[in-house]
Protein backbone atom coordinates (compact mmCIF):
# COMPACT_ATOMS: atom_id res chain seq x y z
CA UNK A 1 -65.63 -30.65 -7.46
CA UNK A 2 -63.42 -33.42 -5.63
CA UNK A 3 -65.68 -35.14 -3.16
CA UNK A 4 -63.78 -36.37 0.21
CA UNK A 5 -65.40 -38.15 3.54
CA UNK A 6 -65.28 -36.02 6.40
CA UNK A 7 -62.97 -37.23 8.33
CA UNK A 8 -64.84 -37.04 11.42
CA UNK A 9 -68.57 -38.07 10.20
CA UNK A 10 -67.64 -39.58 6.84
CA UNK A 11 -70.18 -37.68 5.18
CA UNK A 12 -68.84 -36.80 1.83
CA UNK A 13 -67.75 -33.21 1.77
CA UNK A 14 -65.58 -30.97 -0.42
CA UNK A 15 -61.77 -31.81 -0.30
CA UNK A 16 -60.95 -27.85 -0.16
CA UNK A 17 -63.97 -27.34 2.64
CA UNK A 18 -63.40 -25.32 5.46
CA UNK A 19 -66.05 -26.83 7.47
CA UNK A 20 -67.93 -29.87 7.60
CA UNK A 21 -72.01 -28.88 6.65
CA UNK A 22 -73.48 -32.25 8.57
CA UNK A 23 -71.23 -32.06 11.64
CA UNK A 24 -69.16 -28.48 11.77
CA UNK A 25 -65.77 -30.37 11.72
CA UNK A 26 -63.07 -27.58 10.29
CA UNK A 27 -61.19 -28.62 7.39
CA UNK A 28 -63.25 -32.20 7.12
CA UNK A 29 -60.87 -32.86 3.94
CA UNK A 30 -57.66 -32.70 5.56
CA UNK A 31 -55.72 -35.89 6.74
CA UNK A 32 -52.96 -35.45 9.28
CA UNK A 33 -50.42 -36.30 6.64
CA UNK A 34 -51.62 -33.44 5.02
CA UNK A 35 -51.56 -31.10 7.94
CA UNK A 36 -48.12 -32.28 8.74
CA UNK A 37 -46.93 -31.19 4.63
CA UNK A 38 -48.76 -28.17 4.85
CA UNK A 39 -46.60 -27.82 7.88
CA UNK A 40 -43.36 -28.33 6.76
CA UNK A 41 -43.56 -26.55 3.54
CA UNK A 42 -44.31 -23.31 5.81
CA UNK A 43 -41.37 -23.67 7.87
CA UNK A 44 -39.12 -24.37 4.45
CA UNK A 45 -40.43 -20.96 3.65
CA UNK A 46 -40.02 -19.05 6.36
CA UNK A 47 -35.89 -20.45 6.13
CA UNK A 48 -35.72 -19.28 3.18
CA UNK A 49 -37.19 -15.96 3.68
CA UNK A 50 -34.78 -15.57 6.91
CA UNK A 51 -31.66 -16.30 4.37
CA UNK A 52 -32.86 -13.87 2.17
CA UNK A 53 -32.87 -11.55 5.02
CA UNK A 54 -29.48 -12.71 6.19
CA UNK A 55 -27.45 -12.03 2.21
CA UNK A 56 -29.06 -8.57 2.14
CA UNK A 57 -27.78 -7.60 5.44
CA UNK A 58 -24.49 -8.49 4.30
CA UNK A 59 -24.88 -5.92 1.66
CA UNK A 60 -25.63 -2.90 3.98
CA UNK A 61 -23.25 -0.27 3.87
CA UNK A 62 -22.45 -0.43 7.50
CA UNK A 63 -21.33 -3.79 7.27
CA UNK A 64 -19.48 -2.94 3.70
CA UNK A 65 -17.41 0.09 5.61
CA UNK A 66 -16.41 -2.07 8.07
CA UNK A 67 -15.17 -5.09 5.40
CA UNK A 68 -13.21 -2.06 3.72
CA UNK A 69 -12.10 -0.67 7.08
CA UNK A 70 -10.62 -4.23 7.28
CA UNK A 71 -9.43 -4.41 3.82
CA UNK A 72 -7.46 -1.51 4.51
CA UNK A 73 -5.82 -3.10 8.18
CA UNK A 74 -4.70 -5.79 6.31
CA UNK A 75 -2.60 -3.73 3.90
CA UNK A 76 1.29 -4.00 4.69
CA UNK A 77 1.32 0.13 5.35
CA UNK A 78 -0.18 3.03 5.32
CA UNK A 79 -0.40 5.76 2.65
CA UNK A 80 -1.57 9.28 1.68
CA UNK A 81 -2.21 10.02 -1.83
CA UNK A 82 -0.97 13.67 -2.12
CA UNK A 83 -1.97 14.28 -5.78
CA UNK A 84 -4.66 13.10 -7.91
CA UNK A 85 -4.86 13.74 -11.65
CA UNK A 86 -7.87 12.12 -13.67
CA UNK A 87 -9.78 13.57 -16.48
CA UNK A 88 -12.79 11.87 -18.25
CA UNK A 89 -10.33 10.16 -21.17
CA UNK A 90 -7.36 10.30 -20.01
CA UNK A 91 -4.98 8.11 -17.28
CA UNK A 92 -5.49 8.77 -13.42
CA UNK A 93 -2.09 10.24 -12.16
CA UNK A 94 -1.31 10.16 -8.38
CA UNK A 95 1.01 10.40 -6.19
CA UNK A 96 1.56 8.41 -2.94
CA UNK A 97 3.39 9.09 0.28
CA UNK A 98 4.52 5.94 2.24
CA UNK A 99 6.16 5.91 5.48
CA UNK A 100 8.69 3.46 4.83
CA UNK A 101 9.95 1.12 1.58
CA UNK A 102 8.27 -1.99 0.55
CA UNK A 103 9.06 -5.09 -0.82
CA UNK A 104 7.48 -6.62 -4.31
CA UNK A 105 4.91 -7.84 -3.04
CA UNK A 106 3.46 -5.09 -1.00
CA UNK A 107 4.15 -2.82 -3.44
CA UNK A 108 1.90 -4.19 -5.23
CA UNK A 109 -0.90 -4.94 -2.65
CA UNK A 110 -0.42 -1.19 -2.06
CA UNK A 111 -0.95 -0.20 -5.65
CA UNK A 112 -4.18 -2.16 -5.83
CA UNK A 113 -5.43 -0.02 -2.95
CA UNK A 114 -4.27 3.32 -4.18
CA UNK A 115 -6.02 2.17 -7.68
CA UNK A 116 -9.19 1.51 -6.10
CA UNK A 117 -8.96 4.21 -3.94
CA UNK A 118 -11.08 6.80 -5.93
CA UNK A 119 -14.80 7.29 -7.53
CA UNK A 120 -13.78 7.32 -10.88
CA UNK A 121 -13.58 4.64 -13.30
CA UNK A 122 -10.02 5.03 -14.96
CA UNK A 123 -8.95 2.50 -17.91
CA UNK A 124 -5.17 3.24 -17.12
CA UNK A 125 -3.49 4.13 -13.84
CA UNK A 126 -0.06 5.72 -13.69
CA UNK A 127 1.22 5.70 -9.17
CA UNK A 128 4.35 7.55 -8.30
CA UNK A 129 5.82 6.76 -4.74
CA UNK A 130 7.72 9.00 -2.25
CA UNK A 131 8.94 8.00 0.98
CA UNK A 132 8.97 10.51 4.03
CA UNK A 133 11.44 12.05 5.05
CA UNK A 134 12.97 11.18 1.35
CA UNK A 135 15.47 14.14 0.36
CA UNK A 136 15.37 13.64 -3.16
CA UNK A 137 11.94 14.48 -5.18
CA UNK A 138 12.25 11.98 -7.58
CA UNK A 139 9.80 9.29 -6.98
CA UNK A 140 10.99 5.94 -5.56
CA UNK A 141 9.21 3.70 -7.31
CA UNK A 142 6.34 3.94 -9.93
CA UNK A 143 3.54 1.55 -10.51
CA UNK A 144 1.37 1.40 -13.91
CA UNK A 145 -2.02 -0.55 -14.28
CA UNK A 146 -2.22 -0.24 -18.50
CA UNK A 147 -4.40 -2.43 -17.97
CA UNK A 148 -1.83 -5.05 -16.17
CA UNK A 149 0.20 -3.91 -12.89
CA UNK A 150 3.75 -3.36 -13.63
CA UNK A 151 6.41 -1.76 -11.85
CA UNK A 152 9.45 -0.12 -11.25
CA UNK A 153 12.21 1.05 -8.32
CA UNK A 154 14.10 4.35 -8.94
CA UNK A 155 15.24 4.24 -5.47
CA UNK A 156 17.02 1.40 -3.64
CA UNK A 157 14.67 -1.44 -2.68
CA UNK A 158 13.76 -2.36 0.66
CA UNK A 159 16.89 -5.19 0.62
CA UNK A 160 19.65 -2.78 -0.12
CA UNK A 161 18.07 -0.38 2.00
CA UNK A 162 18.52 -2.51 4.88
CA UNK A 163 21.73 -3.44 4.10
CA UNK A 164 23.39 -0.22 4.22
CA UNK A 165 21.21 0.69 7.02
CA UNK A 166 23.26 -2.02 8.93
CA UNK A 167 26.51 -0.73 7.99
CA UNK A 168 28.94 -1.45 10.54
CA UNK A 169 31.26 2.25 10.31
CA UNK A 170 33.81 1.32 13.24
CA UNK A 171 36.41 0.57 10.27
CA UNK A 172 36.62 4.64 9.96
CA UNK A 173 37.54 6.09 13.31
CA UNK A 174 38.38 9.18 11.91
CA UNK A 175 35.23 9.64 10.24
CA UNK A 176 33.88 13.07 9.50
CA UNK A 177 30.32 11.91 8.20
CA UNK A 178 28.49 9.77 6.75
CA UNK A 179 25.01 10.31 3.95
CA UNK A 180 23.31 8.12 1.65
CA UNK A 181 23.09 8.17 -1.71
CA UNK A 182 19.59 7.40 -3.04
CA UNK A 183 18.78 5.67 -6.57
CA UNK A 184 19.89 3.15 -9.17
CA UNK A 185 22.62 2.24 -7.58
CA UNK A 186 22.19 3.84 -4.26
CA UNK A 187 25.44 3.88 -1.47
CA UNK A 188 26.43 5.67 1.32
CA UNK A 189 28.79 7.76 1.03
CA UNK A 190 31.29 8.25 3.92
CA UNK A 191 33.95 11.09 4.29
CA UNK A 192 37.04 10.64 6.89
CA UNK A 193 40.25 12.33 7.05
CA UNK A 194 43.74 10.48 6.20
CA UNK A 195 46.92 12.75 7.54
CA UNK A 196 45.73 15.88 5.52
CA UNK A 197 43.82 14.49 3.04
CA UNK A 198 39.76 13.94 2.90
CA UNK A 199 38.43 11.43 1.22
CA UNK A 200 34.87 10.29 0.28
CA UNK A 201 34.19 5.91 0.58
CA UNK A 202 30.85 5.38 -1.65
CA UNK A 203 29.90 1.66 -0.24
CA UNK A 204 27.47 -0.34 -2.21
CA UNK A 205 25.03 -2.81 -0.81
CA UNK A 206 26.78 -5.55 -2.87
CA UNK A 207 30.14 -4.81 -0.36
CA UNK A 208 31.57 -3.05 -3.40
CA UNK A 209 33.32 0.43 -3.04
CA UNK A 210 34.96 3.76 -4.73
CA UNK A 211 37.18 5.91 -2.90
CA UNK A 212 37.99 9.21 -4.34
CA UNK A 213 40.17 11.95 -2.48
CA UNK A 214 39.40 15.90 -2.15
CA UNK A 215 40.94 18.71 -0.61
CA UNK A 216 39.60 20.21 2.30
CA UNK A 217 39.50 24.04 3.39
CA UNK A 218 37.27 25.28 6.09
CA UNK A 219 34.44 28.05 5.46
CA UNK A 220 33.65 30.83 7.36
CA UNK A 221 30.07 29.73 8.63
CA UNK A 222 31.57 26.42 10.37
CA UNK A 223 31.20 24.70 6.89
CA UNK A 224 33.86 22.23 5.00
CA UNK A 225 34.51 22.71 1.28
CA UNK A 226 35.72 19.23 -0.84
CA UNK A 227 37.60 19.91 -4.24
CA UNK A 228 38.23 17.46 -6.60
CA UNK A 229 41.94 17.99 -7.51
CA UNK A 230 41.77 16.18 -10.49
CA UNK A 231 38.62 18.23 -12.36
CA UNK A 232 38.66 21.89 -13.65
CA UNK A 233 34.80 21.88 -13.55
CA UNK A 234 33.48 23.94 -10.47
CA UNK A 235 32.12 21.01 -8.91
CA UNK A 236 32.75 20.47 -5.29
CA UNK A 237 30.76 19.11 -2.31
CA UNK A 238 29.97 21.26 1.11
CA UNK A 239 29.57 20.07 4.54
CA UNK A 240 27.06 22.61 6.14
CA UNK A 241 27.50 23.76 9.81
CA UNK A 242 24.45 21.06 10.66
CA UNK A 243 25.80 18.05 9.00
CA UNK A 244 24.60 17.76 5.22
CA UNK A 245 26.50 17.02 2.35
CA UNK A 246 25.96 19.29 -0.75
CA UNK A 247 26.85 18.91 -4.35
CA UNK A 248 27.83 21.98 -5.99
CA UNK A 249 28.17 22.51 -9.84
CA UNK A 250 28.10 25.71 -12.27
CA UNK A 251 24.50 26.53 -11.54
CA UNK A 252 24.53 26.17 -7.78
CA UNK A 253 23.26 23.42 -5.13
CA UNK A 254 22.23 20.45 -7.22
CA UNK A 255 21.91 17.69 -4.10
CA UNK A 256 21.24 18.05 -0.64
CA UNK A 257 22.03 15.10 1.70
CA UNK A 258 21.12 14.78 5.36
CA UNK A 259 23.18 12.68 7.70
CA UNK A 260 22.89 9.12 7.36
CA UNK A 261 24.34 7.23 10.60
CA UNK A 262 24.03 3.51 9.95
CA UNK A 263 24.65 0.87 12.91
CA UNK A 264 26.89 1.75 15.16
């Protein structure tokens, strides 16, 4: 037992007594300095107790919904995953609706998101993207995480897109229509009428185009009928009564086209 003088009577007491027995001092062992560390060492506790506190709140689901809610804001677009195909074994299959095309980059910020948008753990990920309003049900682009990110356009990229989207048409004032061509290459394809003759311009986003000619005989339903003089196939287009452009070969419609009206 460590003896220690009180530090009021300097009678020799305990170190670890509570209470002086000759004069009733409390804690007759304890020097200031040692009040003051007993002091501090509290305090460092109680920080680091309050820190504690502070990481696990981080990690409360309300706060983690609202760091994904974010996570999602900060994506370049929105998207709706229309179909999802996974099976315990095999690669997770979806496919994506965007509302507009993408460039590289977001493509691939979007991919990510689609790819961790699910509860299952998938070792390969195979994304096929549509874009609204798209005519064609091919996909526009695919994306593949086996295991690294990769992809691919089928459709024009966001560039040419906006190229032909700013078309300036005023060179054909005689023009009849106008639709665009999705795909690898992708154009618009532009019909006008020269003295009796109709002919179809397909314009490329590189400035390039192809001019082919048809002949032209009316339908019965409002519609216009292209033939190819130069093929014996029965492969023709059709301009419906409201404005698309149809490809026609043995076994019926093969391509639909709405109207495409660039900048005016």
């Amino acid at each position: 037992m460590a003896l220690k003088p009180c530090k009021s009577c300097k009678h020799n007491v305990d170190a670890t007594a509570k209470v002086c027995p000759n004069c009733g001092a409390k804690n007759p062992g304890l020097s200031s300095g040692q009040k003051v560390f007993r002091l501090v060492t509290l305090l460092v506790l109680v920080v680091v107790a309050v820190s504690m506190c502070s990481i696990a709140s981080k990690d409360n689901p309300a706060e983690l919904t609202a760091k994904q809610d974010a996570s999602t804001a900060a994506l370049p677009t929105a998207y709706v995953i229309t179909k999802d195909d996974f099976r315990e074994g095999r690669p997770r299959k979806v496919e994506v609706l965007l509302p507009k095309r993408l460039n590289n980059a977001d493509l691939a910020k979007v991919a990510e998101a689609v790819r961790a948008d699910t509860k299952f753990k998938a070792d390969r990920t195979f994304i096929g993207f549509r874009i609204e309003g798209q005519s064609d049900r091919a996909f526009w682009a695919n994306a593949t995480f086996d295991p690294d990110y990769k992809a691919s356009l089928i459709g024009l990229s966001l560039h040419d897109y906006q190229t032909l989207k700013a078309l300036d048409l005023k060179a054909y004032p005689n023009r009849i229509g106008s639709w665009l061509r999705d795909g690898a290459p992708g154009y618009v394809m532009v019909l006008f009428k020269q003295g009796d003759k109709y002919l179809i311009d397909s314009v490329f986003p590189s400035g390039g185009k192809n001019t082919a000619t048809y002949v032209g005989k009316q339908l019965p339903d409002g519609g216009l009928r292209l033939d190819d003089p130069e093929t014996d196939f029965n492969e023709h287009y059709v301009v419906d009564a409201k404005g698309n452009l149809q490809g026609w070969g043995e076994n019926g419609v093969y391509m639909t086209l709405p109207p495409f009206n660039p900048a005016q």
